[in-house]
PDB file of N, CA and C in Angstrom:
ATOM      1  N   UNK A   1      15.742  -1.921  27.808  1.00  0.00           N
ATOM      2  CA  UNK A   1      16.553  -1.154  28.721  1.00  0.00           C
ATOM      3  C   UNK A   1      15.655  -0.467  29.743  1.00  0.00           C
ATOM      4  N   UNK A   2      16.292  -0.141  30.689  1.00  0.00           N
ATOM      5  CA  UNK A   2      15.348   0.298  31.924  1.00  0.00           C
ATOM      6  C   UNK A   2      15.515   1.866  31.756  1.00  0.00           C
ATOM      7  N   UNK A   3      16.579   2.875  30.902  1.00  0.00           N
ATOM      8  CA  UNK A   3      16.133   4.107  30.534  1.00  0.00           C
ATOM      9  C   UNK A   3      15.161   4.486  30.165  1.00  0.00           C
ATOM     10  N   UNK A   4      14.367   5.576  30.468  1.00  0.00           N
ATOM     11  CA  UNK A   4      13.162   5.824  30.154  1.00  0.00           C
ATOM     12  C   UNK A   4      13.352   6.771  29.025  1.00  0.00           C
ATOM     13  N   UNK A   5      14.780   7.022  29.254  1.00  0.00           N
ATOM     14  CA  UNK A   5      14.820   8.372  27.801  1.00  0.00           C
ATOM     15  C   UNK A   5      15.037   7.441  26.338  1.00  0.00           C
ATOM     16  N   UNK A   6      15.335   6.054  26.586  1.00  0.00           N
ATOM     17  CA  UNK A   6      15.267   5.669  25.094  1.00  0.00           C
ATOM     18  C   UNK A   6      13.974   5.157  25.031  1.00  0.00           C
ATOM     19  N   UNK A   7      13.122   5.461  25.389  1.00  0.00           N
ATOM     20  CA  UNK A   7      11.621   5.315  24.809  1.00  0.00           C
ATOM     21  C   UNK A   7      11.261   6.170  24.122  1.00  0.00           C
ATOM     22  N   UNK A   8      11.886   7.447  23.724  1.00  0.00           N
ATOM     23  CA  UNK A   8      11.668   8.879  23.341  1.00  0.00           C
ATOM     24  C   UNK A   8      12.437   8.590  22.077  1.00  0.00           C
ATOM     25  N   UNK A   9      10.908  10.053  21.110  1.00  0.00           N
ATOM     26  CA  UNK A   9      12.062  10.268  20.074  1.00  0.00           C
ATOM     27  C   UNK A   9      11.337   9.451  18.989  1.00  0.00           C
ATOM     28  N   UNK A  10      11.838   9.200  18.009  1.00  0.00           N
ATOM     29  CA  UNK A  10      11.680   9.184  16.460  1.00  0.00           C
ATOM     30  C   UNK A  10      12.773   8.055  15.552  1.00  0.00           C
ATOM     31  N   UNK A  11      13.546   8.268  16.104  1.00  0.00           N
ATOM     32  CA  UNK A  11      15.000   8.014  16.054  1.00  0.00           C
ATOM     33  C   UNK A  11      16.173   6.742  17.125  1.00  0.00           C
ATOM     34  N   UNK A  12      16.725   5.998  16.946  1.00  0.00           N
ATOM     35  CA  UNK A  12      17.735   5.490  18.316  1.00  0.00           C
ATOM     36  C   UNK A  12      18.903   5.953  18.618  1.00  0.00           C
ATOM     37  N   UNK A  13      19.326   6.033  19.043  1.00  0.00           N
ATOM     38  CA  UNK A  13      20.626   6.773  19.222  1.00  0.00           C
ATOM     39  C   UNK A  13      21.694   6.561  18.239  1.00  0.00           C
ATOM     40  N   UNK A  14      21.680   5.766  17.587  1.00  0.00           N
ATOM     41  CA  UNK A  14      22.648   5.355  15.970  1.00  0.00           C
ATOM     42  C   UNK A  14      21.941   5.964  14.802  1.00  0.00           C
ATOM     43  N   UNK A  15      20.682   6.678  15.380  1.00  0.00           N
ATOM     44  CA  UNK A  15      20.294   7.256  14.035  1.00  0.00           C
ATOM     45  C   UNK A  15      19.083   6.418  13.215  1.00  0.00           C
ATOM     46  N   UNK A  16      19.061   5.516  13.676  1.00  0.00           N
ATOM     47  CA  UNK A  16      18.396   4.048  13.200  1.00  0.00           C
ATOM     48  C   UNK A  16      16.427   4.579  13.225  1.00  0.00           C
ATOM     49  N   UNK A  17      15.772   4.833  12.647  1.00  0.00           N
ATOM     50  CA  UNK A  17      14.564   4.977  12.309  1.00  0.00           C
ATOM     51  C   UNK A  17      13.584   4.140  13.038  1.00  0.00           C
ATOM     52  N   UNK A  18      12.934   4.402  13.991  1.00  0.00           N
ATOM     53  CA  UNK A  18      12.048   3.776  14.922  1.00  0.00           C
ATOM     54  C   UNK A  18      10.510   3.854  14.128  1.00  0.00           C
ATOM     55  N   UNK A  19      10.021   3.240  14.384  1.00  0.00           N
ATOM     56  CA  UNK A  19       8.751   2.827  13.338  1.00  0.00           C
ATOM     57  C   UNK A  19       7.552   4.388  13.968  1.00  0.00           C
ATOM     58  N   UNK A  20       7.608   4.943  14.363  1.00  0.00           N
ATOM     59  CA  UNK A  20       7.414   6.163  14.832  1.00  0.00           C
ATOM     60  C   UNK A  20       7.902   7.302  13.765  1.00  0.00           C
ATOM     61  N   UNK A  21       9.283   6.987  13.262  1.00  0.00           N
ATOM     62  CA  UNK A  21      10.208   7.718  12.321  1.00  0.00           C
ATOM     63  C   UNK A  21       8.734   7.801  10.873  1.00  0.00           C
ATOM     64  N   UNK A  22       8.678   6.530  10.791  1.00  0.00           N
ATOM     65  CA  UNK A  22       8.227   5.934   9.259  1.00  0.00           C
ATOM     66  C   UNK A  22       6.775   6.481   9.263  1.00  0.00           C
ATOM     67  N   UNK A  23       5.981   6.508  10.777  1.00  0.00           N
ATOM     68  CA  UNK A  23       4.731   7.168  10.749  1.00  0.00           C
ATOM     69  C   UNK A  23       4.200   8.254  10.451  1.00  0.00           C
ATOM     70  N   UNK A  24       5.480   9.131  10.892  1.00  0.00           N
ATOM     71  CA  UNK A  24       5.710  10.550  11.021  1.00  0.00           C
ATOM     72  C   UNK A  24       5.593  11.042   9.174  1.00  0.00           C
ATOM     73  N   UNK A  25       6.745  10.323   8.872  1.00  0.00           N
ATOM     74  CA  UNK A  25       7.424  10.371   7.577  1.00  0.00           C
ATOM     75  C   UNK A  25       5.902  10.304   6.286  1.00  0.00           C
ATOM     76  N   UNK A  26       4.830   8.759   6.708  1.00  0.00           N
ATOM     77  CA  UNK A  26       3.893   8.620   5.851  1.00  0.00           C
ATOM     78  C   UNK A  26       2.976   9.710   6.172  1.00  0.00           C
ATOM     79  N   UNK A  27       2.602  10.013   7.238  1.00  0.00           N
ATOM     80  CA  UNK A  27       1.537  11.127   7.359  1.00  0.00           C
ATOM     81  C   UNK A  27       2.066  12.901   6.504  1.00  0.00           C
ATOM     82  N   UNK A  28       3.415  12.751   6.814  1.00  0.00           N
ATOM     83  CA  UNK A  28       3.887  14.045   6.019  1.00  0.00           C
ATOM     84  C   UNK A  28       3.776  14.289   4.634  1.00  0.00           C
ATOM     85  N   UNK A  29       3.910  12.704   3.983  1.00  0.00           N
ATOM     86  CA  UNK A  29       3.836  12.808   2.804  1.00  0.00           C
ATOM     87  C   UNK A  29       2.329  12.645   2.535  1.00  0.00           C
ATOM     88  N   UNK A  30       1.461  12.051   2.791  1.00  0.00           N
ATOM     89  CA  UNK A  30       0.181  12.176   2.765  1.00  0.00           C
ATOM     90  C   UNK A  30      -0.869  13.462   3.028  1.00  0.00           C
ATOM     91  N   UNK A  31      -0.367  14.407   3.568  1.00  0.00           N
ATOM     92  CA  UNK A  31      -0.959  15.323   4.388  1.00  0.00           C
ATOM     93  C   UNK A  31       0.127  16.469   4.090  1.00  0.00           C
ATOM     94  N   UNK A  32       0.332  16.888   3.044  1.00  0.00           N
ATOM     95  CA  UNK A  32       2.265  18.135   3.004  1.00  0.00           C
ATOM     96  C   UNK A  32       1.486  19.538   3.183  1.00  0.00           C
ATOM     97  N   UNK A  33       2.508  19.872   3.321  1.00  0.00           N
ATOM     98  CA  UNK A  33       2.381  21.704   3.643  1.00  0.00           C
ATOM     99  C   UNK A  33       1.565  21.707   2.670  1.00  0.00           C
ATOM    100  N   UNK A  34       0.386  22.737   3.177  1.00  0.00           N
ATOM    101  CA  UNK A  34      -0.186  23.545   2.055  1.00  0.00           C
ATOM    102  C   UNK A  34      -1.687  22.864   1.927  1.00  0.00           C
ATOM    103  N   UNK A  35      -1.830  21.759   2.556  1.00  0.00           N
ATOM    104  CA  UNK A  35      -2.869  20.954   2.401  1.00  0.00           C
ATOM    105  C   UNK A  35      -4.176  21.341   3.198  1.00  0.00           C
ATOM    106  N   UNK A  36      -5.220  21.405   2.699  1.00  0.00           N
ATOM    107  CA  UNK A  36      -6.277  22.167   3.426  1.00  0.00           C
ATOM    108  C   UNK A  36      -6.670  21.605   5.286  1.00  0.00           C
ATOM    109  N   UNK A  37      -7.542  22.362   5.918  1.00  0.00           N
ATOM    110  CA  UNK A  37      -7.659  21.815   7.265  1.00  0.00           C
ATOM    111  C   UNK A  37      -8.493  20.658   6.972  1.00  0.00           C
ATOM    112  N   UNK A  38      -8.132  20.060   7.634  1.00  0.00           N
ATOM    113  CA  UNK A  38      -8.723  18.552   8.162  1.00  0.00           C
ATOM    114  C   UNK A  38     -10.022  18.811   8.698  1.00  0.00           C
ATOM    115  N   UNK A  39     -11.312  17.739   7.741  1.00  0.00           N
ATOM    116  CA  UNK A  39     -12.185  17.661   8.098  1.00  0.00           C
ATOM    117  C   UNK A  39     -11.790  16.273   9.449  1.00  0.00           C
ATOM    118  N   UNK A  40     -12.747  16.303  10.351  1.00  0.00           N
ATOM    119  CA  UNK A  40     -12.653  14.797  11.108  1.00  0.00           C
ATOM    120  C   UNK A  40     -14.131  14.858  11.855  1.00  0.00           C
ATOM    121  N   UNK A  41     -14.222  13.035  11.180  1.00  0.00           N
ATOM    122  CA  UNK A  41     -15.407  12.570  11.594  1.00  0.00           C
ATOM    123  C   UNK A  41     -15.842  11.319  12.320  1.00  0.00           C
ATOM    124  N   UNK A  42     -16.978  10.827  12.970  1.00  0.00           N
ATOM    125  CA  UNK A  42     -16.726  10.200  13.317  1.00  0.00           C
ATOM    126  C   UNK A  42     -18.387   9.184  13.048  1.00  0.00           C
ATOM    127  N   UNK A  43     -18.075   7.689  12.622  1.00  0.00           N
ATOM    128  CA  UNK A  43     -19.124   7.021  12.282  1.00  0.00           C
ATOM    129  C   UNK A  43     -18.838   5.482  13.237  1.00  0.00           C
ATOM    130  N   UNK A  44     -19.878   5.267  14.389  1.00  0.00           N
ATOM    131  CA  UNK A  44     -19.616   4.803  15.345  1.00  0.00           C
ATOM    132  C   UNK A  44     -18.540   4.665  15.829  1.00  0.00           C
ATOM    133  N   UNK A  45     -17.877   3.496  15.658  1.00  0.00           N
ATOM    134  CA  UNK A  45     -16.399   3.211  16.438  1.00  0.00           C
ATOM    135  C   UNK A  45     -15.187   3.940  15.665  1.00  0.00           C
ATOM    136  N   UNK A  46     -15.294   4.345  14.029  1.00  0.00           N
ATOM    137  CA  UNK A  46     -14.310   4.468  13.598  1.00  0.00           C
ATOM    138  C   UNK A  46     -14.160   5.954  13.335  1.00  0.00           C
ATOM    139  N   UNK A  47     -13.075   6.485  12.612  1.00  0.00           N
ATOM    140  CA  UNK A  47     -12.965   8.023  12.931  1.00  0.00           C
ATOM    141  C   UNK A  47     -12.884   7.978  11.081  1.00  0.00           C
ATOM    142  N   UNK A  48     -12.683   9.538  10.730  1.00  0.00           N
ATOM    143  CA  UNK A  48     -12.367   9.697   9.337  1.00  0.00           C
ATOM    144  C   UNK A  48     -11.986  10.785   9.038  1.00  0.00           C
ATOM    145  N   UNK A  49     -10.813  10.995   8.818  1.00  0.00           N
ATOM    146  CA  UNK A  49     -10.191  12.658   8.662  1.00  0.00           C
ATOM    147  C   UNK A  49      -9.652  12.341   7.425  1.00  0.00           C
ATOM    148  N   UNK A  50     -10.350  13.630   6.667  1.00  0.00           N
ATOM    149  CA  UNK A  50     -10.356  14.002   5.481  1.00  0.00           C
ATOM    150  C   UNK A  50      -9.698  15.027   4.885  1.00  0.00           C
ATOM    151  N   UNK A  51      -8.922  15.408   4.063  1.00  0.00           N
ATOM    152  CA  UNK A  51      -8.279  16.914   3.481  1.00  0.00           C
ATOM    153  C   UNK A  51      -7.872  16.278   1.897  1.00  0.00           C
ATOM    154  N   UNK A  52      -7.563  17.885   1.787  1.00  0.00           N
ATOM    155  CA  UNK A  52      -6.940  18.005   0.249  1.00  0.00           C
ATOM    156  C   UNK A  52      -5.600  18.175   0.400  1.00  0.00           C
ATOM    157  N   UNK A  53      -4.599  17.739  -0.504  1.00  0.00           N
ATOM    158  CA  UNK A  53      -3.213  18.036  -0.525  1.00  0.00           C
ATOM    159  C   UNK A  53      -3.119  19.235  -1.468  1.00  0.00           C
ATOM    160  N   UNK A  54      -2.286  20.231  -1.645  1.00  0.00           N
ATOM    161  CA  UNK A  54      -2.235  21.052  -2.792  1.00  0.00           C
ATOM    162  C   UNK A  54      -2.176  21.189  -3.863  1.00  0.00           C
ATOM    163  N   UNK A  55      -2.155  19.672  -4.374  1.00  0.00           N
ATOM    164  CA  UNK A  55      -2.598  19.557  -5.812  1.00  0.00           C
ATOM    165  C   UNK A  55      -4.128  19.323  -5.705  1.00  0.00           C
ATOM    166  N   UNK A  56      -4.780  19.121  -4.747  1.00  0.00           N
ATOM    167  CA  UNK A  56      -6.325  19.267  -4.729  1.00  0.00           C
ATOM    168  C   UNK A  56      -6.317  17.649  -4.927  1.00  0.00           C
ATOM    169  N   UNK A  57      -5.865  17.092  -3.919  1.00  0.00           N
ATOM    170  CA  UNK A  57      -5.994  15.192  -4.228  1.00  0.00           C
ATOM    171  C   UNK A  57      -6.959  15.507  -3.074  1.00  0.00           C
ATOM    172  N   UNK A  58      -7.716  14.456  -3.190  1.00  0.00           N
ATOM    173  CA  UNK A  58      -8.929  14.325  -1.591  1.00  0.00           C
ATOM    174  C   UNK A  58      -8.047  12.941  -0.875  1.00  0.00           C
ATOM    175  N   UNK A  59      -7.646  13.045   0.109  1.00  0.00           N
ATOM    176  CA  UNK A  59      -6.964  12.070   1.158  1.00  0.00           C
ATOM    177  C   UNK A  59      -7.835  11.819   2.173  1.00  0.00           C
ATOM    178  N   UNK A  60      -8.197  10.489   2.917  1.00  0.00           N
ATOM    179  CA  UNK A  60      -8.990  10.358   3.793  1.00  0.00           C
ATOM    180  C   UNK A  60      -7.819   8.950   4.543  1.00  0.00           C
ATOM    181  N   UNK A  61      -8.205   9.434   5.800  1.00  0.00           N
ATOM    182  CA  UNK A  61      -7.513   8.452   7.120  1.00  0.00           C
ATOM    183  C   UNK A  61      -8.610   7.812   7.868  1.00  0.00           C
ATOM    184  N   UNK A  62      -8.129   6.311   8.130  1.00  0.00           N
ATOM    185  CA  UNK A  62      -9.485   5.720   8.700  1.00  0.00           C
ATOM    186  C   UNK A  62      -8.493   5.085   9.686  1.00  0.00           C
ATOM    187  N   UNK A  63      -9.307   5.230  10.618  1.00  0.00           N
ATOM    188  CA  UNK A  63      -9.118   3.978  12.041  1.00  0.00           C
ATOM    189  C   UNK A  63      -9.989   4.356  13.130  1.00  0.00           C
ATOM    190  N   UNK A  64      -9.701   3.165  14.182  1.00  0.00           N
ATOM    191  CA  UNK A  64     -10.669   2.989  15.028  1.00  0.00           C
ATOM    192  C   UNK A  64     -10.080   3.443  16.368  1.00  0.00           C
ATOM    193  N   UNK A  65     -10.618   3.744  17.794  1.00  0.00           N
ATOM    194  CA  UNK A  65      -9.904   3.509  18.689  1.00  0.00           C
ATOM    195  C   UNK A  65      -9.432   2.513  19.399  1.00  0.00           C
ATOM    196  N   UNK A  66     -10.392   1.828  18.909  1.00  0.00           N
ATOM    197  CA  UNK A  66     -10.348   0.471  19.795  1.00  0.00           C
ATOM    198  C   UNK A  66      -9.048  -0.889  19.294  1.00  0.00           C
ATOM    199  N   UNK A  67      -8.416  -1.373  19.963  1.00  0.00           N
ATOM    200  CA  UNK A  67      -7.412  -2.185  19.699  1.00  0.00           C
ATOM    201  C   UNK A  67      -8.162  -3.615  18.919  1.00  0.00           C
ATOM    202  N   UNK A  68      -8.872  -3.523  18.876  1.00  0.00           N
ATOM    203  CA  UNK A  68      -9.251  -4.956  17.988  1.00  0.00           C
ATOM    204  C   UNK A  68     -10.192  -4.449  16.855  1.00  0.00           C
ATOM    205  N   UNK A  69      -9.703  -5.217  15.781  1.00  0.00           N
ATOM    206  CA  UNK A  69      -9.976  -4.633  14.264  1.00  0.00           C
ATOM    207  C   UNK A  69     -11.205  -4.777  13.898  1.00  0.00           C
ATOM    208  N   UNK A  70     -12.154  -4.083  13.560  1.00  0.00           N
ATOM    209  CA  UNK A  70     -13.209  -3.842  12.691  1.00  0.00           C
ATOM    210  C   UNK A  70     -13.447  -3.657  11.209  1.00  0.00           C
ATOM    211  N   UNK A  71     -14.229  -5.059  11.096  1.00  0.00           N
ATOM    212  CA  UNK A  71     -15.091  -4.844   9.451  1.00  0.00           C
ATOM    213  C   UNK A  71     -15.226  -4.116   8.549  1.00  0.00           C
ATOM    214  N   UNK A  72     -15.248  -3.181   8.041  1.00  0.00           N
ATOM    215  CA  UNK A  72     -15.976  -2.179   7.471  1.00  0.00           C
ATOM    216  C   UNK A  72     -16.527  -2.619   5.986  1.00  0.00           C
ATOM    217  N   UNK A  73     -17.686  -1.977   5.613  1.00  0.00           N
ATOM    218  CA  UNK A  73     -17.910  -1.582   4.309  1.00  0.00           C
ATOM    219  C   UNK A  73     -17.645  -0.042   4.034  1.00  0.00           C
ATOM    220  N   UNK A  74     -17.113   0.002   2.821  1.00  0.00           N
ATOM    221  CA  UNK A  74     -17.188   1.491   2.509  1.00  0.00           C
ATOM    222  C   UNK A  74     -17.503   1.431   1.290  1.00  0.00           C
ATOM    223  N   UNK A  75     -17.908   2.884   1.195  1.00  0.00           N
ATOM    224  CA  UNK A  75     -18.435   3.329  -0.415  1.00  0.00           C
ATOM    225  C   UNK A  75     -17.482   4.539  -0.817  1.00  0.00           C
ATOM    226  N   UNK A  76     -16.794   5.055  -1.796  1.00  0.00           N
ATOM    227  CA  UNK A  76     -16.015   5.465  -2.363  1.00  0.00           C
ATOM    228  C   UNK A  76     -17.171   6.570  -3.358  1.00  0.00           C
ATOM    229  N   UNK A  77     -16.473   7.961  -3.658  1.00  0.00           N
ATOM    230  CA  UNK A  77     -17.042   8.589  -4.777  1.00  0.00           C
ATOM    231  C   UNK A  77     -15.943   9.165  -4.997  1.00  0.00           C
ATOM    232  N   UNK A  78     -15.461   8.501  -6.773  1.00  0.00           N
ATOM    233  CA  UNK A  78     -14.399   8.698  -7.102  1.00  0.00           C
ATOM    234  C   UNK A  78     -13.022   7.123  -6.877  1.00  0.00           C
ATOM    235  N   UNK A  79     -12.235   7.660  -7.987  1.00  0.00           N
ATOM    236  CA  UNK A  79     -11.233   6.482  -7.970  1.00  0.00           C
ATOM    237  C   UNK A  79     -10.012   6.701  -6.608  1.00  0.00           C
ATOM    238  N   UNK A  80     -10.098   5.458  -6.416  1.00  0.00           N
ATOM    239  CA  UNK A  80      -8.497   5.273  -5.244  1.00  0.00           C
ATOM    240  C   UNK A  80      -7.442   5.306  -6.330  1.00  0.00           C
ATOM    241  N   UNK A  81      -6.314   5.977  -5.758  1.00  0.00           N
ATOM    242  CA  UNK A  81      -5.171   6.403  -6.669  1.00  0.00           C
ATOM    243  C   UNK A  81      -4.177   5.698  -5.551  1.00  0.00           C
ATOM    244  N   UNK A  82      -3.949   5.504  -4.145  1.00  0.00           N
ATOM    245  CA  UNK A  82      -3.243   5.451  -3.634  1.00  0.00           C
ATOM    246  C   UNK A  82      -4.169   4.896  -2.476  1.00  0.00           C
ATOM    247  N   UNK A  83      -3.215   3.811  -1.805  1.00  0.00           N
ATOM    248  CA  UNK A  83      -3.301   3.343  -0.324  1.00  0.00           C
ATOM    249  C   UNK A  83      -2.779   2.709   0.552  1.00  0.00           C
ATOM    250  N   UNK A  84      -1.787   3.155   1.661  1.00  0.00           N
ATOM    251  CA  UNK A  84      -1.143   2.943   2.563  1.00  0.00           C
ATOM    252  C   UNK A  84      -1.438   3.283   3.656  1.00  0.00           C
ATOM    253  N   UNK A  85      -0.398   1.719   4.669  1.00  0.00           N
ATOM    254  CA  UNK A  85      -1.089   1.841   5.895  1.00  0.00           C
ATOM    255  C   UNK A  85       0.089   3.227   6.575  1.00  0.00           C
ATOM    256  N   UNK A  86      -0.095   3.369   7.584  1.00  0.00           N
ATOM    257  CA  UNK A  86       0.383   4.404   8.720  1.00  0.00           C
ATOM    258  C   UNK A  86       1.649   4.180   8.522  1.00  0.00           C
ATOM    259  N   UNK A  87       2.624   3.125   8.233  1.00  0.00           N
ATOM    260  CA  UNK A  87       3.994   2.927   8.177  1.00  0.00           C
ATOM    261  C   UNK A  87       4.371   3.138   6.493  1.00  0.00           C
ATOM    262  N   UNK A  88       3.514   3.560   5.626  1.00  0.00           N
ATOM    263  CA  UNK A  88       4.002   3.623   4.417  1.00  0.00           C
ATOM    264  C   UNK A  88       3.530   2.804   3.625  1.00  0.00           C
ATOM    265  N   UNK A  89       3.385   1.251   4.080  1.00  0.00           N
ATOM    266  CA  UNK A  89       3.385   0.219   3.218  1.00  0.00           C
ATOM    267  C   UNK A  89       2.246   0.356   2.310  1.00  0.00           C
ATOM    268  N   UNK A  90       2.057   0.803   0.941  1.00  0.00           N
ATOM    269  CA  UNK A  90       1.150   0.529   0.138  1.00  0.00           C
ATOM    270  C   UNK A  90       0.555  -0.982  -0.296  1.00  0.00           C
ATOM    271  N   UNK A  91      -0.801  -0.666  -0.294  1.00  0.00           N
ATOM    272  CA  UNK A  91      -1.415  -2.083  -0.232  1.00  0.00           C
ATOM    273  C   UNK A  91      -2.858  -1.259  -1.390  1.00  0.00           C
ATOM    274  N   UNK A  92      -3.627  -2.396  -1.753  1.00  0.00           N
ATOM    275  CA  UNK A  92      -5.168  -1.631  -2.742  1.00  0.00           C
ATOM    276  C   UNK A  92      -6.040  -2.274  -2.097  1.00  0.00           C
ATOM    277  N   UNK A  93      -7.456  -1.280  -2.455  1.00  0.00           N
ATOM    278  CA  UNK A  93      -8.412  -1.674  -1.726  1.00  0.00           C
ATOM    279  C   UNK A  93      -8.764  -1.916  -2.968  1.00  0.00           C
ATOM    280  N   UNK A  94      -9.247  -3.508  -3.145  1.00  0.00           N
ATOM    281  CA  UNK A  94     -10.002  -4.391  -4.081  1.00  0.00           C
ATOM    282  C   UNK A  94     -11.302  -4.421  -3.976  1.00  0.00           C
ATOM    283  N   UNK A  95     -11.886  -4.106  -2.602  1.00  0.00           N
ATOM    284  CA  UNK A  95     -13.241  -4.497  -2.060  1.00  0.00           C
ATOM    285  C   UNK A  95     -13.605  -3.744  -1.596  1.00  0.00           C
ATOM    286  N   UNK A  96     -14.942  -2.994  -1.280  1.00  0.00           N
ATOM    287  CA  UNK A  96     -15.467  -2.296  -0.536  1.00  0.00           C
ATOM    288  C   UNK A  96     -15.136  -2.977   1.350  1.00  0.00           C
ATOM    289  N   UNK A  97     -14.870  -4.116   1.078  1.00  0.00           N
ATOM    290  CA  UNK A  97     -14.692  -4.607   2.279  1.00  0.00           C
ATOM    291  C   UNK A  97     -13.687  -4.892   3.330  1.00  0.00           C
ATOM    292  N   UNK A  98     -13.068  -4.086   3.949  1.00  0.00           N
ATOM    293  CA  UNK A  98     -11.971  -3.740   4.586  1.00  0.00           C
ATOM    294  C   UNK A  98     -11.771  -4.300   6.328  1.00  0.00           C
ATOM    295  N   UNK A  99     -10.667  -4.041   6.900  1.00  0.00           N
ATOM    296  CA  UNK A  99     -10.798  -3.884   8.088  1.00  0.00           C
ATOM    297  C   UNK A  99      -9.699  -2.936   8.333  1.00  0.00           C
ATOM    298  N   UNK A 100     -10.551  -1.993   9.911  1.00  0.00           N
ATOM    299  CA  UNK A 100      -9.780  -1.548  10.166  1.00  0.00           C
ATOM    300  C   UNK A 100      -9.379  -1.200  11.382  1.00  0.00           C
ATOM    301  N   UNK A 101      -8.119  -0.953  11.787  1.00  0.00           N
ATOM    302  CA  UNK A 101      -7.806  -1.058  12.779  1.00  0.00           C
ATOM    303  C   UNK A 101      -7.069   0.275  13.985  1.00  0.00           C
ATOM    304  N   UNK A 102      -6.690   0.200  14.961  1.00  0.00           N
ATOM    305  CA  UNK A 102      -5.823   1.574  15.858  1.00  0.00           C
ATOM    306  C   UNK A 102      -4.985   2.075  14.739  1.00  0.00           C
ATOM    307  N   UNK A 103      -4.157   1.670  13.659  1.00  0.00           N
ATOM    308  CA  UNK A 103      -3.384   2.219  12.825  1.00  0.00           C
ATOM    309  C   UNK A 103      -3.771   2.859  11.793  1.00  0.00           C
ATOM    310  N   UNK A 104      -4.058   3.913  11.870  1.00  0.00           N
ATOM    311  CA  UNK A 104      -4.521   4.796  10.313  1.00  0.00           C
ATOM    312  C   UNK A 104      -4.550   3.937   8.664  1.00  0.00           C
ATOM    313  N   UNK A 105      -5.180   3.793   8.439  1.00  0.00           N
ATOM    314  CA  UNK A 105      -4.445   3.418   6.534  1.00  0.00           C
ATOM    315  C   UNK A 105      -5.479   4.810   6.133  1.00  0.00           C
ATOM    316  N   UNK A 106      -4.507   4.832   5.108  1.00  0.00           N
ATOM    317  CA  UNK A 106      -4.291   6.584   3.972  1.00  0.00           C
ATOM    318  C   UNK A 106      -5.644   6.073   3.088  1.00  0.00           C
ATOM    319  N   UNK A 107      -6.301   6.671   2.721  1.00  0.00           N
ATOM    320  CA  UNK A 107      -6.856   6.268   1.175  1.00  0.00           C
ATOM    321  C   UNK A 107      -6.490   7.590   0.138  1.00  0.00           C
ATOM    322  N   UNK A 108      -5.900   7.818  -0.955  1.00  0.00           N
ATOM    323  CA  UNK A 108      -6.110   8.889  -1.681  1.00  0.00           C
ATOM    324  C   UNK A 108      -6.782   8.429  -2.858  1.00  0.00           C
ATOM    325  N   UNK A 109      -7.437   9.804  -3.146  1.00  0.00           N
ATOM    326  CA  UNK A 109      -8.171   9.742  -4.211  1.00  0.00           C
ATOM    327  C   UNK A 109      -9.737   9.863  -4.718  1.00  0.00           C
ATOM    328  N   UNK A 110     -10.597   8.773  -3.710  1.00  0.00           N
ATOM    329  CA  UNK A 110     -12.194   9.340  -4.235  1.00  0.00           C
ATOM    330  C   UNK A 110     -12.189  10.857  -3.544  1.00  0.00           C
ATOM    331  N   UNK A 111     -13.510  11.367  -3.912  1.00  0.00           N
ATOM    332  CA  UNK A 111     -14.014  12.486  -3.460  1.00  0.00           C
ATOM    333  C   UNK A 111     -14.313  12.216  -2.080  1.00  0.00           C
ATOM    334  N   UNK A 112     -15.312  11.441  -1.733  1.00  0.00           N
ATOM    335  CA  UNK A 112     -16.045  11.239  -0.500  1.00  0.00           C
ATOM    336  C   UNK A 112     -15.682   9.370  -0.368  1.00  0.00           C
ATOM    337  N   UNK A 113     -15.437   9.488   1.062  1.00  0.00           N
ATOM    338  CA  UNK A 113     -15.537   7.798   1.583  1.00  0.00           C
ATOM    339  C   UNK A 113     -16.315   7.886   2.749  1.00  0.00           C
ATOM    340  N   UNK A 114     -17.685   6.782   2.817  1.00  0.00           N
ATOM    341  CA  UNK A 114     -18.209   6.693   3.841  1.00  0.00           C
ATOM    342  C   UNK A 114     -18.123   5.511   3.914  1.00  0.00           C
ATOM    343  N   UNK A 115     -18.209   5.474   5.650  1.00  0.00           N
ATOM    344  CA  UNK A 115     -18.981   3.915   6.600  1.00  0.00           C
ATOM    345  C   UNK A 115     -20.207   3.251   6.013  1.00  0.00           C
ATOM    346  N   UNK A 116     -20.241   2.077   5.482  1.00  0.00           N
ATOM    347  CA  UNK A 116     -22.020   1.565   4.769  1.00  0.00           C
ATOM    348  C   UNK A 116     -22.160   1.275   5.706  1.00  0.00           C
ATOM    349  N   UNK A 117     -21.359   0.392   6.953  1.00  0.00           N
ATOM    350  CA  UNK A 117     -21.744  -0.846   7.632  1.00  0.00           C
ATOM    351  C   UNK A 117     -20.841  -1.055   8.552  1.00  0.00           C
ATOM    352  N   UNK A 118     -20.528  -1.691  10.253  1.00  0.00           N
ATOM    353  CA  UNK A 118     -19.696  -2.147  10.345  1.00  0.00           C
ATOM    354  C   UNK A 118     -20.215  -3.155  11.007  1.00  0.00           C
ATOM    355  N   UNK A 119     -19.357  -4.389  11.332  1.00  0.00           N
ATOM    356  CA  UNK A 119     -20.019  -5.796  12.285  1.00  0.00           C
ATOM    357  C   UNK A 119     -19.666  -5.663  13.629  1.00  0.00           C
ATOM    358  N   UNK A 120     -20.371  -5.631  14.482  1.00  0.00           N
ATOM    359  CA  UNK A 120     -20.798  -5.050  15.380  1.00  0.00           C
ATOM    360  C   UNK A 120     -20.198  -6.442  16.245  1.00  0.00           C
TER     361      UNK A 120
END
């Protein structure tokens, strides 16, 4: 449509959940009231914001700016309990070896996650 006001919003006008809705929705539940300030870091291309939820879970968010997906290795201290991308969808990290991309994925659970490596 050539309205510029239905580009807005969260929501469509039927109420209908715009994938914006679902982003909103996973970061809230990942990140809830009460949850400490956000560390954020940054290891070349990719970013890494880190906090505690109020049960004291360690949550870390990874992505890149850049629109085309990057490699990563990571190292973990501590177990993954949980991992979903930016829309909710839970998926596991099997491998230290990931990619990642403009869309956040959640990790909960180790203590510390760092960058080993990325392919350049």
């Amino acid at each position: 449509s050539s309205h510029r006001e239905q580009h807005f919003g969260i929501v469509r006008r039927n109420l209908e959940p715009k994938p914006a809705y679902y982003a909103y929705k996973t970061l809230i539940e990942m990140c809830p009231d009460g949850s400490s300030k956000v560390r954020l870091r940054q290891s070349d291309r990719i970013y890494i914001a880190s906090w505690l939820t109020p049960d004291k879970l360690p949550v870390h968010a990874v992505w890149t700016y850049q629109r085309s997906a990057i490699p990563v290795k990571l190292q973990f201290k501590g177990k993954v309990t949980k991992v979903v991308n930016y829309l909710g969808k839970e998926s596991s990290v099997t491998s230290p070896d990931i990619t990642i991309s403009d869309a956040p994925l959640f990790i909960a659970g180790p203590e510390k996650l760092e960058i080993l490596r990325t392919d350049k």
